[in-house]
Protein backbone atom coordinates (compact mmCIF):
# COMPACT_ATOMS: atom_id res chain seq x y z
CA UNK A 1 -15.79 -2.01 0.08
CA UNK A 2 -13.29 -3.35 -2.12
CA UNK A 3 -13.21 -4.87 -5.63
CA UNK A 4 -10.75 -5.65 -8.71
CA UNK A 5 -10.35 -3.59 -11.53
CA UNK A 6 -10.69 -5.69 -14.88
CA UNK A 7 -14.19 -7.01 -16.46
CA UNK A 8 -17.06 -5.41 -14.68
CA UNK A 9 -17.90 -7.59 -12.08
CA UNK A 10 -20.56 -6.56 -8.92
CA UNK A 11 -20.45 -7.79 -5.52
CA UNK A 12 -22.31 -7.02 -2.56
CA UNK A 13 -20.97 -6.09 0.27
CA UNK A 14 -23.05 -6.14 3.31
CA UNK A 15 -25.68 -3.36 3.74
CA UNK A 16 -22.53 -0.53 1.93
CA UNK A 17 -24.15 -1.72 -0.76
CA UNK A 18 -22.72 -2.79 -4.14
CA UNK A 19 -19.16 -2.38 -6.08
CA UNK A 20 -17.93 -2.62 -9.45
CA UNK A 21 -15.19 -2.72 -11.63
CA UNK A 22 -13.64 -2.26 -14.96
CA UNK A 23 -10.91 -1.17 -16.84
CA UNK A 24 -10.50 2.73 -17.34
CA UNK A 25 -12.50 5.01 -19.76
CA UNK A 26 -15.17 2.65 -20.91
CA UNK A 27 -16.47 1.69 -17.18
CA UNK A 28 -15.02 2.18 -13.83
CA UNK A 29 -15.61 1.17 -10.10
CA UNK A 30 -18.56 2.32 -8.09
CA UNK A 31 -17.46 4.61 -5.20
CA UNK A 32 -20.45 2.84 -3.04
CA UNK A 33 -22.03 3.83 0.20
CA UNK A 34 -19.83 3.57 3.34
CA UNK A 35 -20.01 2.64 6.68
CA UNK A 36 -19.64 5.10 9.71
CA UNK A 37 -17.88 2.68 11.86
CA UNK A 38 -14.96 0.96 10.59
CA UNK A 39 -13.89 -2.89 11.34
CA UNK A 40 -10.17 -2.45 10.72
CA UNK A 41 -7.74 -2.73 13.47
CA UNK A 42 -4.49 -2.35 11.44
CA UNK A 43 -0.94 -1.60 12.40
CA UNK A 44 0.05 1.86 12.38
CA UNK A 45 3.24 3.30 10.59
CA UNK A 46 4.52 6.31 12.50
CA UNK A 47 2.37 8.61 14.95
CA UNK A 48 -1.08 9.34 15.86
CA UNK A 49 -3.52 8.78 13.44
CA UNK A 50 -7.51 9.48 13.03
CA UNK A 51 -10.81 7.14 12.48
CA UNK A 52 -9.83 4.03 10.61
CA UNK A 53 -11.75 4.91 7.30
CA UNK A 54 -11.11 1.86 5.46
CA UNK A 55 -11.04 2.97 1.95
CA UNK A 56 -11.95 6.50 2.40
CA UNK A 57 -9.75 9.49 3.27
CA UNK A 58 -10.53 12.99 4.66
CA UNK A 59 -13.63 14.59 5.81
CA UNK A 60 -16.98 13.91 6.80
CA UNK A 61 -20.07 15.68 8.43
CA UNK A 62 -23.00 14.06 9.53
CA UNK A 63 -26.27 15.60 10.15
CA UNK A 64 -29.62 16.96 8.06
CA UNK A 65 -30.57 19.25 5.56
CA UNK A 66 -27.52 19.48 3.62
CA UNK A 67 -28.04 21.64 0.97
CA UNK A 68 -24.38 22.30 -0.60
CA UNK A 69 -20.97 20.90 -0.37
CA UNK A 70 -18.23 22.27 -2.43
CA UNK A 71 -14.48 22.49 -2.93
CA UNK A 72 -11.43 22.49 -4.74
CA UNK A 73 -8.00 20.28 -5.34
CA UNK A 74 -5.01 20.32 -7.53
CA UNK A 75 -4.68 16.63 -9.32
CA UNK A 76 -1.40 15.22 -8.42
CA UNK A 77 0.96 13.35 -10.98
CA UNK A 78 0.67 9.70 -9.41
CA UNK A 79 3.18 6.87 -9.04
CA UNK A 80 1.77 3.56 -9.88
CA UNK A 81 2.77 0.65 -7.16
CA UNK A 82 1.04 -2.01 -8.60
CA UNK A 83 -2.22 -2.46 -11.29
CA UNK A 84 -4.55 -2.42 -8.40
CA UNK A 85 -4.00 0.79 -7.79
CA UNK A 86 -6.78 3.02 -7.95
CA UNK A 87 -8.12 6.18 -6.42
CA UNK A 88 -10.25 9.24 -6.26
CA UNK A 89 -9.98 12.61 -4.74
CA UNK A 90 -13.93 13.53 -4.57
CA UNK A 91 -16.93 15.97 -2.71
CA UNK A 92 -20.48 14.93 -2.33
CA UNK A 93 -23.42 14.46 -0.18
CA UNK A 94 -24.70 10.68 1.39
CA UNK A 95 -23.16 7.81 1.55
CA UNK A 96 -21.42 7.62 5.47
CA UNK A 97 -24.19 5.48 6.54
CA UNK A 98 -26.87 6.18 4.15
CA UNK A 99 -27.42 4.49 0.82
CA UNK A 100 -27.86 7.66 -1.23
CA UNK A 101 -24.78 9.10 -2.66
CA UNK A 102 -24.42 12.10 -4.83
CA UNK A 103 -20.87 12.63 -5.92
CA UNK A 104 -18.49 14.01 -8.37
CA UNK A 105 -14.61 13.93 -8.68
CA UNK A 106 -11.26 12.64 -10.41
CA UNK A 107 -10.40 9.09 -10.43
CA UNK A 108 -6.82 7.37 -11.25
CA UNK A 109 -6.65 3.86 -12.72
CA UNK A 110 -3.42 2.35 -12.98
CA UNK A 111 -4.88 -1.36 -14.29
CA UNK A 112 -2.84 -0.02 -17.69
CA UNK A 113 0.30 0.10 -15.41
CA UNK A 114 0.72 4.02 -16.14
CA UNK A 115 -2.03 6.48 -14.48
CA UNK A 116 -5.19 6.96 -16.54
CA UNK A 117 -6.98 10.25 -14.75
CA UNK A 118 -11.10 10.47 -15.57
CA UNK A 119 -13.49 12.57 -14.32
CA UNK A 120 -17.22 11.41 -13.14
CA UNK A 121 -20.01 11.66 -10.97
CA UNK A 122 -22.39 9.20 -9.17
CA UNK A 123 -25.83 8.75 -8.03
CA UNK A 124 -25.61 5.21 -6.70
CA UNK A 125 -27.11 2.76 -7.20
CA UNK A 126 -26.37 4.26 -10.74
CA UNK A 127 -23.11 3.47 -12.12
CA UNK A 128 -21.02 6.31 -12.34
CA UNK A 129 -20.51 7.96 -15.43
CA UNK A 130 -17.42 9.18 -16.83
CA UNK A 131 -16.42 12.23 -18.69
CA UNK A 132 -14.65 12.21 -21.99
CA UNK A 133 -13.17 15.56 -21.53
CA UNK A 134 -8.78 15.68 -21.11
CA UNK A 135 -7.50 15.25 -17.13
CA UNK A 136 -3.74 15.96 -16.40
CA UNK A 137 -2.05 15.35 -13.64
CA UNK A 138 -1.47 19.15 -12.40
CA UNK A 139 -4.86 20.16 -13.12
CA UNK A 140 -6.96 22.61 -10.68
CA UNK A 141 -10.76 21.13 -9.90
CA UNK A 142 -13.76 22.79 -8.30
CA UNK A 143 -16.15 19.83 -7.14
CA UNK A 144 -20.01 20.75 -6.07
CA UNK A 145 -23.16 19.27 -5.59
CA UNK A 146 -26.21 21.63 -4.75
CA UNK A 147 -29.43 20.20 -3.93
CA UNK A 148 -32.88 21.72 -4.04
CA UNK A 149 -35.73 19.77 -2.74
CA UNK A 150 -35.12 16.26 -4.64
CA UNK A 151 -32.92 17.84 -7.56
CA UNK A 152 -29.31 17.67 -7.25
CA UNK A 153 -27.02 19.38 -9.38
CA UNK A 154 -23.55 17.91 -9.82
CA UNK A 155 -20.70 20.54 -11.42
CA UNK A 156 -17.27 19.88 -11.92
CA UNK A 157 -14.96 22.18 -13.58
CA UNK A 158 -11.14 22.08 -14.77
CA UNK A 159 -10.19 25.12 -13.84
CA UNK A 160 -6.74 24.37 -15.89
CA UNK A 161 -7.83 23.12 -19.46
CA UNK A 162 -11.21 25.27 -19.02
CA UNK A 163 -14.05 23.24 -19.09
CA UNK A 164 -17.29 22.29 -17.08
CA UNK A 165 -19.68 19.26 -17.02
CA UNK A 166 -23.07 19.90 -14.94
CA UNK A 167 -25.43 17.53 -14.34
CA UNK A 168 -29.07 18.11 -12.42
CA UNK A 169 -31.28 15.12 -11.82
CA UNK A 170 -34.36 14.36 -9.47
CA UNK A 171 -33.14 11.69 -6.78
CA UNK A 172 -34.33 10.85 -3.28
CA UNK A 173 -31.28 10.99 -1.37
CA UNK A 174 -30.79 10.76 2.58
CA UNK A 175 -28.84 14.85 2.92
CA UNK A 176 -27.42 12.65 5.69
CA UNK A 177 -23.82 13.46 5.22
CA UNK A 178 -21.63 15.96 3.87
CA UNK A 179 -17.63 14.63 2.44
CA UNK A 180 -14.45 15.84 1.26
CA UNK A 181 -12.85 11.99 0.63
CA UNK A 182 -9.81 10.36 -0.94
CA UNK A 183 -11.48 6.23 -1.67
CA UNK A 184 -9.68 3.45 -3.02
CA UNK A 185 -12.75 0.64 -4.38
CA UNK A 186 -9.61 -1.67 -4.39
CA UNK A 187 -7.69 -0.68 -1.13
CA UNK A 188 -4.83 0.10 -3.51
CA UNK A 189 -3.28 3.48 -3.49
CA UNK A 190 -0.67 5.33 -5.88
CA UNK A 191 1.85 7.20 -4.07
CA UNK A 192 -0.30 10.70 -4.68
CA UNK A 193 2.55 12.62 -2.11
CA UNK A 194 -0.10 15.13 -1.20
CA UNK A 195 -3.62 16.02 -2.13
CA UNK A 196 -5.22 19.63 -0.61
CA UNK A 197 -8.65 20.37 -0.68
CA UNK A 198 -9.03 24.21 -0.40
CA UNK A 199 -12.10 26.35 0.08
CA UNK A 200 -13.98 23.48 1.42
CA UNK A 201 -17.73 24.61 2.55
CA UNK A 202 -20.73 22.99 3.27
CA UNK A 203 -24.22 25.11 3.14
CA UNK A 204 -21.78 28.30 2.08
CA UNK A 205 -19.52 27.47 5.57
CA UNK A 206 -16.41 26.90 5.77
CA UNK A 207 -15.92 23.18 6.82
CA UNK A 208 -13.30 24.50 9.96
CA UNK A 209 -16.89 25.91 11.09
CA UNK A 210 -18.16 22.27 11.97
CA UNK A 211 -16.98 20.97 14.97
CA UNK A 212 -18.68 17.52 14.57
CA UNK A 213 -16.28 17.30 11.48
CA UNK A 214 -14.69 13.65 11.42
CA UNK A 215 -11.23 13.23 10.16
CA UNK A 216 -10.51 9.74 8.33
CA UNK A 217 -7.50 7.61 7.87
CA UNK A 218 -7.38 4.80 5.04
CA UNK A 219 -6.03 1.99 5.95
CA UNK A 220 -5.39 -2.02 4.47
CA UNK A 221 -4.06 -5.34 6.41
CA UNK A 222 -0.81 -3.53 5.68
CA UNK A 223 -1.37 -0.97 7.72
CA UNK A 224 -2.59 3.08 7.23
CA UNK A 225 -2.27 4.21 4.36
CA UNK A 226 -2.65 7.82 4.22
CA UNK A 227 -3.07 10.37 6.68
CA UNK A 228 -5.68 13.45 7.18
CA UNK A 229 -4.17 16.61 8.06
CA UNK A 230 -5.81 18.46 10.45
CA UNK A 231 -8.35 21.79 9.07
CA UNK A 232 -7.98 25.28 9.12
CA UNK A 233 -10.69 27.06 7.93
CA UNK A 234 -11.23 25.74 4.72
CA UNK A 235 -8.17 24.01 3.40
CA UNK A 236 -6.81 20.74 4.79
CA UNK A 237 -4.01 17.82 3.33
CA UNK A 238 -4.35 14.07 3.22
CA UNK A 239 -0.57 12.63 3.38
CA UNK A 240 0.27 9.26 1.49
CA UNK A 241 1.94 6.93 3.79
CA UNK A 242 2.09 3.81 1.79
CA UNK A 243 0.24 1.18 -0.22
């Protein structure tokens, strides 16, 4: 799951399904379907760390039904290490091992060589769309998608500069999986020092409630790149490590 940010380009990648990329504010990459099982076996920099993720970071809950997944985050002021980098802290439903994905977040493009933060949501195979409204670094988020039957609804608020962006669309996802993520489409990270997702639930629970919760670790032929903190009730950290 990995692909360059420049002209929008697609490639497919095995049965995760398709990414693309572009240059920020106009078009972005595709945060795409992932796989449950990684094939990375990478060095490790310094301790114990938890399920090679590949590109994605944090939680994830697998099971049926999911009806709700929700949470919040504080944007953190990047530091660019190359024009690769790019990231998103994000919540959703599908996509660990199904090909529906219903998603909403904050990326950071650094292709400019200074961070470029944009908010969006997904519905993949749909590209994503991307908000016009400001994003600071600094900036408090609430993240939720809510599905009823087939309709999702996708809400994203900046808590900080005061405004929302809702969408609600029909859509036959899998309610396979339930995440609280940090992905990289290009494997390239910013040094983000910390990112904490707080008041994390899934169907109105706290996350700390589910015990088949799966803790991820990103990781590149470098090595890990970040590292998942583990939960208490509904706040945990993901740690950057290094590019």
């Amino acid at each position: 799951m990995r692909a360059r940010i420049g002209a929008l380009v697609a490639a497919a990648v095995g049965v995760a399904g398709v990414l693309a990329a572009a240059a920020p504010v106009s078009a972005a990459p595709i945060f795409a379907p992932h796989h449950s099982t990684a094939a990375h076996s990478q060095p490790r920099v310094g301790g114990k760390f938890n399920q090679d993720g590949g590109n994605w970071s944090g939680y994830v809950v697998q099971g049926s039904g999911f009806s709700s997944v929700s949470a919040s985050w504080v944007e953190p002021a990047v530091t660019c290490n190359s024009s690769n980098d790019l990231y998103a802290p994000w919540v959703g439903i599908d996509g660990y091992g199904s090909s529906s994905v219903e998603q909403t977040g904050v990326a950071t493009d650094c292709s400019s060589g200074s961070p470029v933060y944009q908010a969006w949501y997904e519905m993949y195979p749909q590209s994503p769309v991307y908000y016009s409204n400001p994003v600071s670094a600094g900036d408090s988020f609430t993240a939720s998608v809510t599905r009823s039957g087939t309709k999702y609804t996708l809400k994203l608020t900046d808590n900080t500069k005061g405004w929302t962006r809702t969408v609600s669309k029909s859509y036959n996802g899998a309610n396979a999986s339930a995440e609280f993520i940090l992905e990289s489409p290009t494997a390239g990270y910013p040094d983000f020092g910390r990112v904490t997702f707080t008041n994390a639930k899934i169907n109105g629970q706290s996350l700390g409630n589910y015990g088949n919760a799966v803790a991820l670790d990103a990781s590149s032929s470098a090595g890990f790149e970040d590292r998942t903190n583990a939960v208490s009730g509904g706040t945990f950290s993901v740690d950057y490590i290094q590019e």
